[in-house]
Protein backbone atom coordinates (compact mmCIF):
# COMPACT_ATOMS: atom_id res chain seq x y z
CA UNK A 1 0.00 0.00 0.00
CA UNK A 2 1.06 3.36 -0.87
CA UNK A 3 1.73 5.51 2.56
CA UNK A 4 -0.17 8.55 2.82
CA UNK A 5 1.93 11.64 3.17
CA UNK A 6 1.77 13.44 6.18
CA UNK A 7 3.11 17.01 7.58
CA UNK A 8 3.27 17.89 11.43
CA UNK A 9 3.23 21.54 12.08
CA UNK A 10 4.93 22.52 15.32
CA UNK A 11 7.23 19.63 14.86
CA UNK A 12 9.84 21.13 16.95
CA UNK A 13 7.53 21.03 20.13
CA UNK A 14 7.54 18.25 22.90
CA UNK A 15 4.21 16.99 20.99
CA UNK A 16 5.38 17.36 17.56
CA UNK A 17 8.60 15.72 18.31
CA UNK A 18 7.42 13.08 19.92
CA UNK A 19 4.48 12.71 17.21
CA UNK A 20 7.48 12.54 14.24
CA UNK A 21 9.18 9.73 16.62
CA UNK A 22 6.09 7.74 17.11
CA UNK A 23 5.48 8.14 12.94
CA UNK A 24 8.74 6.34 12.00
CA UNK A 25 8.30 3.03 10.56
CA UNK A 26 4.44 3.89 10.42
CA UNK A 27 2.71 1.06 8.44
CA UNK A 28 0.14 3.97 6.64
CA UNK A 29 1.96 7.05 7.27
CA UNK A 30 5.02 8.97 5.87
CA UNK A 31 5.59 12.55 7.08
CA UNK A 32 6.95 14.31 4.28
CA UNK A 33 6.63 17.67 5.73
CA UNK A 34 7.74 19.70 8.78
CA UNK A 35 6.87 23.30 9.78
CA UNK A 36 8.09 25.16 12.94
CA UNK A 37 8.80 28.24 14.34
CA UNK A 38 10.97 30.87 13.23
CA UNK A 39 13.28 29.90 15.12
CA UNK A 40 13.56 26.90 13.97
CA UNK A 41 13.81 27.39 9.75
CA UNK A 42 15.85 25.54 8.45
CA UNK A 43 17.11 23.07 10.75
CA UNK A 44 17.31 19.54 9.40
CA UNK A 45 15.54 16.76 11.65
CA UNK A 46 15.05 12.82 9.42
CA UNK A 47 16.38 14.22 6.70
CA UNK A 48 13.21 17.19 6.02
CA UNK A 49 14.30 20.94 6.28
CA UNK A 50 11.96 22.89 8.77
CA UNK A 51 9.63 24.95 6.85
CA UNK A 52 7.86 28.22 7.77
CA UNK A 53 3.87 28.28 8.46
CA UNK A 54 3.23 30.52 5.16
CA UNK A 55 4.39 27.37 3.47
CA UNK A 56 2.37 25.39 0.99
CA UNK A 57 0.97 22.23 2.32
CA UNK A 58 2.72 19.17 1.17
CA UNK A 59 0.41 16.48 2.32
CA UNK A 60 -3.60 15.61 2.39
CA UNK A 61 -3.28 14.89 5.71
CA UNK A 62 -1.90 17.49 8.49
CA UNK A 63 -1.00 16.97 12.46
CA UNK A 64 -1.35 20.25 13.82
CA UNK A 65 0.82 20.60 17.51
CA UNK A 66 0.55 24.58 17.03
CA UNK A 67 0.02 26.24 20.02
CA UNK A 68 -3.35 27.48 20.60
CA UNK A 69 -2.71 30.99 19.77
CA UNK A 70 -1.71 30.45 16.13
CA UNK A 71 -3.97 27.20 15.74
CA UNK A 72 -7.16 28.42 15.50
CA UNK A 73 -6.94 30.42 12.02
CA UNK A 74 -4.22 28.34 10.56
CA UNK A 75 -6.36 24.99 10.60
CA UNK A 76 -9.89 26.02 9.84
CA UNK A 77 -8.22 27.65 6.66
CA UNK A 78 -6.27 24.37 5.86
CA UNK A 79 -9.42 22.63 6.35
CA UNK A 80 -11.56 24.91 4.43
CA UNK A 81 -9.21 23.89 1.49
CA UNK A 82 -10.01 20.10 1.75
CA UNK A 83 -6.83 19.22 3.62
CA UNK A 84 -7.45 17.03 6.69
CA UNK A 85 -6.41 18.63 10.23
CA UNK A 86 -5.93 16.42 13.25
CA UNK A 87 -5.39 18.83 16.36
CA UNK A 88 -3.81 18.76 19.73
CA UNK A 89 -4.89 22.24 20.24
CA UNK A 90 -7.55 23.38 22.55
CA UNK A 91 -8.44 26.12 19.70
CA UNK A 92 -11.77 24.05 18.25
CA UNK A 93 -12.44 21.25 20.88
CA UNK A 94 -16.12 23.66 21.18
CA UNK A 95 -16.06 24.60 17.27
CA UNK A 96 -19.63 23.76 16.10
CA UNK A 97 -19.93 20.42 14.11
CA UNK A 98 -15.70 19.79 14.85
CA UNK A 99 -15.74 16.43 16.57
CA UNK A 100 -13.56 15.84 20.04
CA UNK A 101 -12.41 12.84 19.65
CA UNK A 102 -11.32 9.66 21.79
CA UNK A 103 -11.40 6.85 19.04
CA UNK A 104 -12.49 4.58 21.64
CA UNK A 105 -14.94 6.35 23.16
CA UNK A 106 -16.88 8.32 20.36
CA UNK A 107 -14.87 7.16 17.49
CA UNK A 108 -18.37 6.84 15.23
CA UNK A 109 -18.93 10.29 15.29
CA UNK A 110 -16.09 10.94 12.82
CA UNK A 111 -16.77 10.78 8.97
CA UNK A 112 -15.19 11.65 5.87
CA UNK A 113 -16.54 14.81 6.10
CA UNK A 114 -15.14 16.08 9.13
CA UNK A 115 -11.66 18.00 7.52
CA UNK A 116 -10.81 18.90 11.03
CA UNK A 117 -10.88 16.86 14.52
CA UNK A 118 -9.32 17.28 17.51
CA UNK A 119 -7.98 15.25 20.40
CA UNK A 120 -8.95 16.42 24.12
CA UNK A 121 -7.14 17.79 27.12
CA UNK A 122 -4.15 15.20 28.07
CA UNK A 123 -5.96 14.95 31.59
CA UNK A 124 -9.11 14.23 30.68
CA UNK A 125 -8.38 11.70 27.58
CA UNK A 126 -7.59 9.45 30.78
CA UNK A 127 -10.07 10.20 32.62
CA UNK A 128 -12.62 10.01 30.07
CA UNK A 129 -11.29 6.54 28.64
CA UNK A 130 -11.90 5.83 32.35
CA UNK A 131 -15.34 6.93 32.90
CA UNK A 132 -16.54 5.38 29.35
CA UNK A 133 -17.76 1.76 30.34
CA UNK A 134 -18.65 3.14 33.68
CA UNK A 135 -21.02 5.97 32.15
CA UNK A 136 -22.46 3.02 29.52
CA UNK A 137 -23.21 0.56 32.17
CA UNK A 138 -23.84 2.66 35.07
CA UNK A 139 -24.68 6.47 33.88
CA UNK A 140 -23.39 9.30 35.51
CA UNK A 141 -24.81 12.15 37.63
CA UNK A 142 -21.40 13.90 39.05
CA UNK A 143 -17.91 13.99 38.38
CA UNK A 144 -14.97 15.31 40.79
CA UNK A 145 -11.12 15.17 39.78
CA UNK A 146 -7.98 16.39 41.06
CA UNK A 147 -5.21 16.05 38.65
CA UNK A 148 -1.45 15.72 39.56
CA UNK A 149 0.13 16.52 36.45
CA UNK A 150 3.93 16.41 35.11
CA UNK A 151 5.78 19.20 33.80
CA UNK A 152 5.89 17.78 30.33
CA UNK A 153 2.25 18.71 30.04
CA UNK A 154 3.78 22.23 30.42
CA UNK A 155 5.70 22.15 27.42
CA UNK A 156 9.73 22.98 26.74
CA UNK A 157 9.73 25.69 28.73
CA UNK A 158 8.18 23.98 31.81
CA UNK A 159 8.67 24.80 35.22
CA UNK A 160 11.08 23.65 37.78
CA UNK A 161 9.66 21.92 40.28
CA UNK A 162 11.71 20.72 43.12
CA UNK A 163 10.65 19.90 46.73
CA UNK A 164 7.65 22.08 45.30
CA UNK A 165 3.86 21.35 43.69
CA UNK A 166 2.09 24.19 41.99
CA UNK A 167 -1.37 24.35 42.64
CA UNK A 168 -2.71 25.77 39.67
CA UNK A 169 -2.41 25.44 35.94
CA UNK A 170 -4.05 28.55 33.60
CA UNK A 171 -7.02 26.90 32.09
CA UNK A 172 -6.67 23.21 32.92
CA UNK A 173 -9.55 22.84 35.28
CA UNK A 174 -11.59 24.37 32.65
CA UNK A 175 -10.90 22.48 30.01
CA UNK A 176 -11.36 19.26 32.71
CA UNK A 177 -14.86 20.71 33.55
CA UNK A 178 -15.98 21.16 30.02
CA UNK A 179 -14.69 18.70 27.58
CA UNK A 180 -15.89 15.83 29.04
CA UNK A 181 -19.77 16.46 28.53
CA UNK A 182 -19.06 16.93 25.06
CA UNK A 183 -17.03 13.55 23.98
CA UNK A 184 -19.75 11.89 26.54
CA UNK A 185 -22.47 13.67 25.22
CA UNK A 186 -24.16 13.98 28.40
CA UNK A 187 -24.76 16.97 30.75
CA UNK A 188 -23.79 16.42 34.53
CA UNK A 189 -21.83 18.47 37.04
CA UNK A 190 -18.12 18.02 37.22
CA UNK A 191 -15.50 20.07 39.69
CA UNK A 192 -12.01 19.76 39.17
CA UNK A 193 -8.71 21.18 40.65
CA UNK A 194 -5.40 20.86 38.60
CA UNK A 195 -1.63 20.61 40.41
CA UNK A 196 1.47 21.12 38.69
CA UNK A 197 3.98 18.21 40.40
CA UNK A 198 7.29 17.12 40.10
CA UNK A 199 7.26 14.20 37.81
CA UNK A 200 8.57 14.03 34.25
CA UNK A 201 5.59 12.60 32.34
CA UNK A 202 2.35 10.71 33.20
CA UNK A 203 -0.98 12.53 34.52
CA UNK A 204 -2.61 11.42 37.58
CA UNK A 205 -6.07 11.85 38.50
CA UNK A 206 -8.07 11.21 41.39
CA UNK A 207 -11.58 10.68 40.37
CA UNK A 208 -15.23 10.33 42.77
CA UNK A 209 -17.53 9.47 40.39
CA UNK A 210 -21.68 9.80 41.43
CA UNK A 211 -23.97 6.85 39.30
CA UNK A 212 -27.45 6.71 38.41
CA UNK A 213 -27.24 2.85 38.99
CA UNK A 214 -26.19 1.01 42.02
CA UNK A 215 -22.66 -1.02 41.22
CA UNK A 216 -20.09 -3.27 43.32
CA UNK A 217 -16.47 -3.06 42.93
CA UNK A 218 -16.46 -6.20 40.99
CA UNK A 219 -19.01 -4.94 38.38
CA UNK A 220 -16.59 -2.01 37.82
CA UNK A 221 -13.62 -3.74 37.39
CA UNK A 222 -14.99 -6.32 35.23
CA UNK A 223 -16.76 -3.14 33.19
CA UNK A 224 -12.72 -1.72 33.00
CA UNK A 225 -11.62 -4.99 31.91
CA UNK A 226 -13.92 -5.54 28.91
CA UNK A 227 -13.29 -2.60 27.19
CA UNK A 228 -12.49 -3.34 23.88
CA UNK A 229 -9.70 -1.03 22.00
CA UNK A 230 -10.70 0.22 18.74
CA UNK A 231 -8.47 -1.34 15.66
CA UNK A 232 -5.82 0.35 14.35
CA UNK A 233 -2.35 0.69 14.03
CA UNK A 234 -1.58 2.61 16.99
CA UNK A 235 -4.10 0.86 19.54
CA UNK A 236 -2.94 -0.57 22.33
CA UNK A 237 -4.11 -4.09 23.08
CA UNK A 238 -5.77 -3.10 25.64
CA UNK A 239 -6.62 0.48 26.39
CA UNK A 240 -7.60 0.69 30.26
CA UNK A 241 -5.73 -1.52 32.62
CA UNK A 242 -6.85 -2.23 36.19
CA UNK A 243 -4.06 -2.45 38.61
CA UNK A 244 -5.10 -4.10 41.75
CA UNK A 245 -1.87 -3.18 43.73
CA UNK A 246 -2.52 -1.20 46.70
CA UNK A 247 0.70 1.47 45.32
CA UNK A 248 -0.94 1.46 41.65
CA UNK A 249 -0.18 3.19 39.47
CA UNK A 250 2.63 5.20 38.93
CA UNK A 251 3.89 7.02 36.58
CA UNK A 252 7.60 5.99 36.33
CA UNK A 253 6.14 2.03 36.83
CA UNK A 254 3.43 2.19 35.02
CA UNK A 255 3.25 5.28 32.44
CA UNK A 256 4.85 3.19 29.57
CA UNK A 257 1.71 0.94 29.63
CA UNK A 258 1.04 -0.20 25.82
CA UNK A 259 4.00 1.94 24.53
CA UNK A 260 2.09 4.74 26.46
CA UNK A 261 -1.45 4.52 24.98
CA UNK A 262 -2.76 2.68 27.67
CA UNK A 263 -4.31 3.99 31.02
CA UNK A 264 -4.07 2.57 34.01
CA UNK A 265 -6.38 2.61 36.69
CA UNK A 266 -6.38 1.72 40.28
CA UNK A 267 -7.38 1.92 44.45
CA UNK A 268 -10.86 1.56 43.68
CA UNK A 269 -13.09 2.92 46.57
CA UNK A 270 -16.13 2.46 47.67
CA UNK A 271 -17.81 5.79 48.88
CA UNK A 272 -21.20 3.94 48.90
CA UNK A 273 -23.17 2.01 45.59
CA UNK A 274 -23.50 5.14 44.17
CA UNK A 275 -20.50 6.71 44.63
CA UNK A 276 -16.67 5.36 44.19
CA UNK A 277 -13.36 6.79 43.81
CA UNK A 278 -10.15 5.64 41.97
CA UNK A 279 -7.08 6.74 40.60
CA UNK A 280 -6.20 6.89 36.80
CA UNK A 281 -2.55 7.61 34.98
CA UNK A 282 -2.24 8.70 31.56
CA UNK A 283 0.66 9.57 29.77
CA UNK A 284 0.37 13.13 28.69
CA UNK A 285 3.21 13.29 25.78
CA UNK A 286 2.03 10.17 24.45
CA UNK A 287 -2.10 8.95 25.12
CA UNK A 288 -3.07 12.38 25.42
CA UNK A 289 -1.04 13.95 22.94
CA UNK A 290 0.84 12.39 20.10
CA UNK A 291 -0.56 9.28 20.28
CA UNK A 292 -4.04 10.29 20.68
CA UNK A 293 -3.65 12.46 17.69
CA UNK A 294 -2.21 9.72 15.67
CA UNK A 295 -4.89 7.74 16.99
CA UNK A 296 -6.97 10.21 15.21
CA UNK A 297 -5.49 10.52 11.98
CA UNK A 298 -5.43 7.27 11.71
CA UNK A 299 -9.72 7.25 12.76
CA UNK A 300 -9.72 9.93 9.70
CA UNK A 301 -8.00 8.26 7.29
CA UNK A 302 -9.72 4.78 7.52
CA UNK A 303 -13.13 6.95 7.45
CA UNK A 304 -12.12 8.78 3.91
CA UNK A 305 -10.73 7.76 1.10
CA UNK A 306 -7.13 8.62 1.66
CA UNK A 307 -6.12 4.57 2.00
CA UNK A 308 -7.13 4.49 -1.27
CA UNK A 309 -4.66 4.06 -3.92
CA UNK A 310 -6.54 6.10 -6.31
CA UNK A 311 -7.36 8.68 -3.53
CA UNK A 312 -7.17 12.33 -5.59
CA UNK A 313 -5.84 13.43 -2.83
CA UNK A 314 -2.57 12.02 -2.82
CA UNK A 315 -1.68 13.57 -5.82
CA UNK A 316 -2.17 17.33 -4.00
CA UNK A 317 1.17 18.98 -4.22
């Protein structure tokens, strides 16, 4: 099969260097494209010279790691011209008719007509992969999370943390509050507080969750346990794992899960039938950044045509 050509702008980013690592050896996939800062112009990374942003497009199919100041404007108008966008950034997660997009979770509401998707808040693709069987076996009538999150999630220039916790992040509990309802498609309450810690990468979150529907620990577990991944090339066997070791999980034990598109969950708590608590770790760089979004573009591309050999697309130069 021909590989689909694929450009990553903000490749010189934390994401967009770790999305260009996880695309080597891709079995669909060939990025043939790279576009940076100014900064950055020039510079030579696999053998593909950094472009600028006022560059052409060189590929049907675009990962956009731009930060949310310059995303916003730069994808709609790539997607207005047919290209398809997947994005990490939080510029159209509440675009009307853009889909936010687990593939897991809400994977069906993607088409071939949808030029532009993005990928959720790294804290709350875990917690949402989390809540997913829960909400479809149990409901759901209120959420609280506190996150402990690395300094990767901060970017390059991330703090430095030591002996120290920060105990607020601009926006995150926002974004923690909101997105959720939509991927979910349900309206309930959630509250959320967001710390900055002293850990590499790998988002923890402790989460109380409220059901409509009495459950016991074993239903949950079991509910975890039969999740099924979505196929593709980039799915983890098994998306959520349940831990059932008192100190679990962690993110330097456990964070590489799956090659780091897993989740795993654990200390499970019984608050009463309705209500339980547990603890879920994502890692940020990877599940709820580059790998969700290639997660994504891979969702996009088996929904269109651009597998297809024939696909006009392909041809764009």
């Amino acid at each position: 099969m021909r590989k689909i050509p694929v450009s990553i702008y903000g490749a010189t980013g934390l994401v967009g260097t770790k999305l260009l690592e996880m695309i080597k050896n891709h079995p669909w996939f060939e990025v043939t494209q790279l576009v940076g800062s100014e900064k950055s112009l020039g510079r030579e990374i696999q053998g593909l010279k950094v472009e600028s942003i006022s560059s052409s497009p060189k590929a049907p199919l675009i990962f956009s790691c731009l930060s949310a100041s310059v995303a916003h404007d730069v994808e709609a108008d790539l997607a207005a011209k047919g290209y398809y966008v997947v994005s990490n950034a939080s510029s159209h997660r509440f675009s009307p008719g853009i889909p936010l997009v687990i593939p897991e979770v809400n994977g069906e509401q993607v088409t071939s007509d949808h030029h532009l998707i993005t990928n959720p808040n790294c804290s709350v693709t875990g917690i949402v992969l989390a809540l997913k069987p829960l909400v479809d076996k149990f409901g759901i009538t209120s959420l609280n999370v506190t996150t402990l999150q690395a300094l990767s999630g901060a970017g390059k220039n991330h703090p430095t943390l030591i002996e120290n916790v920060l105990p607020y992040i601009k926006g995150e509990e926002e974004k923690i509050e909101r997105e959720p309802k939509k991927i979910l498609q349900r309206e309930f309450p959630i509250e959320a507080t967001a710390f900055r810690v002293p850990v590499v990468d790998g988002h923890l979150a402790n989460v109380t969750v409220s059901f409509e529907n009495e459950a016991s620990s074993t239903e949950i577990i079991d509910a975890w346990r039969q999740f099924s991944s979505i196929q593709l090339p980039s799915s983890p066997l098994k998306s959520i794992i349940y831990d059932e070791d008192t100190h679990a999980p962690q993110p330097q034990l456990h964070c590489m899960r799956g090659d780091g598109m897993s989740i795993t969950i654990g200390r499970l708590r019984e608050i009463s039938r309705l209500k339980w608590r547990f603890v879920v770790l994502c890692h940020n760089l990877i599940r709820g950044a580059a790998g969700g979004a290639l997660l994504n573009g891979e969702l996009i591309a088996s929904r269109s045509q651009l597998l297809a050999p024939s696909s006009p697309l392909l041809a764009r130069k």
